[in-house]
C-alpha atoms as a PDB file:
ATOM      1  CA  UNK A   1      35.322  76.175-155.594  1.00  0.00           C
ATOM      2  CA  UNK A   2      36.925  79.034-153.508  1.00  0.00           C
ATOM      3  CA  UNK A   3      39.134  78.872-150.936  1.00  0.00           C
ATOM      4  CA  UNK A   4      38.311  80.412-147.275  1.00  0.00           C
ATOM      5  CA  UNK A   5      39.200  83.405-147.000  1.00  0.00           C
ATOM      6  CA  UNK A   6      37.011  85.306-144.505  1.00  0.00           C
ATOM      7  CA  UNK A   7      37.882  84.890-141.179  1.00  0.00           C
ATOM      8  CA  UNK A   8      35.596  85.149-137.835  1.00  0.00           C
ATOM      9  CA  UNK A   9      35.592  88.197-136.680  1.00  0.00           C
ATOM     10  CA  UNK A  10      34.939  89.582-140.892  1.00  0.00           C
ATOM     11  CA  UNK A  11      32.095  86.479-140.917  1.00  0.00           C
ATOM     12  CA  UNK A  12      29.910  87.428-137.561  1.00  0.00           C
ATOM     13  CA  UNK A  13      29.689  90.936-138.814  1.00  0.00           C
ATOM     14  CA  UNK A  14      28.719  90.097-142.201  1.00  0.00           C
ATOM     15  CA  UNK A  15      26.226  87.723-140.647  1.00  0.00           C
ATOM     16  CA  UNK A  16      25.114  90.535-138.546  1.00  0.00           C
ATOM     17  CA  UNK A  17      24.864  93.003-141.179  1.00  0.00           C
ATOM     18  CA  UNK A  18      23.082  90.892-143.588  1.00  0.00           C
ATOM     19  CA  UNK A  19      20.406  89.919-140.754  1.00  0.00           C
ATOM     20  CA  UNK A  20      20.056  93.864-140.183  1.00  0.00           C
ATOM     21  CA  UNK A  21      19.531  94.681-143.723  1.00  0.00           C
ATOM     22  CA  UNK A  22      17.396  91.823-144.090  1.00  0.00           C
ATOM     23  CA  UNK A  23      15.157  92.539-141.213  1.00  0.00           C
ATOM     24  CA  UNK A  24      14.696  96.037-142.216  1.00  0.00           C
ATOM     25  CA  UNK A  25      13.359  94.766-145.647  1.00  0.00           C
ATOM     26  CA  UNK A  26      10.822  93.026-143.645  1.00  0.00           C
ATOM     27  CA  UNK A  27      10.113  96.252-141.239  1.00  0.00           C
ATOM     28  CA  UNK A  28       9.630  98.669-143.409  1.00  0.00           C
ATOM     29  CA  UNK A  29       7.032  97.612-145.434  1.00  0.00           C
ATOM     30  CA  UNK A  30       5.894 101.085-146.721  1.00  0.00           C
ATOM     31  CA  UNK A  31       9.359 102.447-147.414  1.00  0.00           C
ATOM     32  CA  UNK A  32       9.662 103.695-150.796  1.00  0.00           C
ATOM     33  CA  UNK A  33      13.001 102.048-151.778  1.00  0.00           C
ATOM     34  CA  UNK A  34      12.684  98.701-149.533  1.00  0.00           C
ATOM     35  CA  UNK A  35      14.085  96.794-152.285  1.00  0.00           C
ATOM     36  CA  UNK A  36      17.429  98.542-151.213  1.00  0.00           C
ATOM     37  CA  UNK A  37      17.619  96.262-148.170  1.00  0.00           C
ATOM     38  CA  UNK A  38      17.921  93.413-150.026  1.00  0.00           C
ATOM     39  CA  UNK A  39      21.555  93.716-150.645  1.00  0.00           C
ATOM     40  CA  UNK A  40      21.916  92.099-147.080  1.00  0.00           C
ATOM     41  CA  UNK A  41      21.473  88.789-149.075  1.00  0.00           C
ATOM     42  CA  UNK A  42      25.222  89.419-150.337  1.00  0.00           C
ATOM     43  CA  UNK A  43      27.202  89.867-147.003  1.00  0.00           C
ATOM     44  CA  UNK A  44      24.840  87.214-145.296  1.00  0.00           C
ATOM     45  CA  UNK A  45      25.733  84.384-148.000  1.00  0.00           C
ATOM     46  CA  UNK A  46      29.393  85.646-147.867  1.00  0.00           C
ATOM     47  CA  UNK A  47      29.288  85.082-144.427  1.00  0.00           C
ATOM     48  CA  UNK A  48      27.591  81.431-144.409  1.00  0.00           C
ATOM     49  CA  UNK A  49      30.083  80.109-146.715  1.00  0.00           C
ATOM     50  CA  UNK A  50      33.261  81.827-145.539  1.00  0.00           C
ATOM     51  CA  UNK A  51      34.344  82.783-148.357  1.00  0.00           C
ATOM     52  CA  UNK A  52      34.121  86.558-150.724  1.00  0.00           C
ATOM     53  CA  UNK A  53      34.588  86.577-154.270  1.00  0.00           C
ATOM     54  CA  UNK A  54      35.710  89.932-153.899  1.00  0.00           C
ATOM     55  CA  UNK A  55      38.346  89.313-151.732  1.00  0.00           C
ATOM     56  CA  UNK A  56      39.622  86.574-154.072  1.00  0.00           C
ATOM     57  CA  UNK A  57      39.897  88.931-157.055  1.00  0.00           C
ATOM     58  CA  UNK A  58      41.927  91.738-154.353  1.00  0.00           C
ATOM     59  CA  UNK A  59      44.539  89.268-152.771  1.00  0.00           C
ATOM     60  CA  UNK A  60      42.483  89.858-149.369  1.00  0.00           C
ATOM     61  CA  UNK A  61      42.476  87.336-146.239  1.00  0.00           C
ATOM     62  CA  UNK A  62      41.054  87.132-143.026  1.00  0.00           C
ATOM     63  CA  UNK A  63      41.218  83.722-142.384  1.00  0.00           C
ATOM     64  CA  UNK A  64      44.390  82.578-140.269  1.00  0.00           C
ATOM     65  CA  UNK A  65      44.174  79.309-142.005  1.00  0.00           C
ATOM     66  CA  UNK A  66      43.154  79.843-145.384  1.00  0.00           C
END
């Protein structure tokens, strides 16, 4: 499918980005735009499979091996 192109460093941020968004979904329950956090789903699933679309389309890569 795509090739790797996020490297560590770039994936443990997004992971720990996504899990911050994501949690603050869950603790603000009575926020009026809450659905906002859910965006953390993008940089979390970017994360777990090492790889960005977006970088793909830009020529971008992180990854010393890819």
């Amino acid at each position: 499918m795509f090739s790797t192109n996020v490297g560590s460093i770039d994936r443990i941020l997004r992971i720990v980005v996504g899990l911050a968004l994501l949690a603050g979904f869950f603790m603000n329950a009575d926020a009026q735009y809450r659905w906002l956090y859910l965006i953390g789903i993008v940089p979390l699933a970017t994360g777990l499979m090492k790889t960005c679309p977006l970088y793909s389309i830009f020529g971008i890569n992180t990854c010393p091996r890819g």
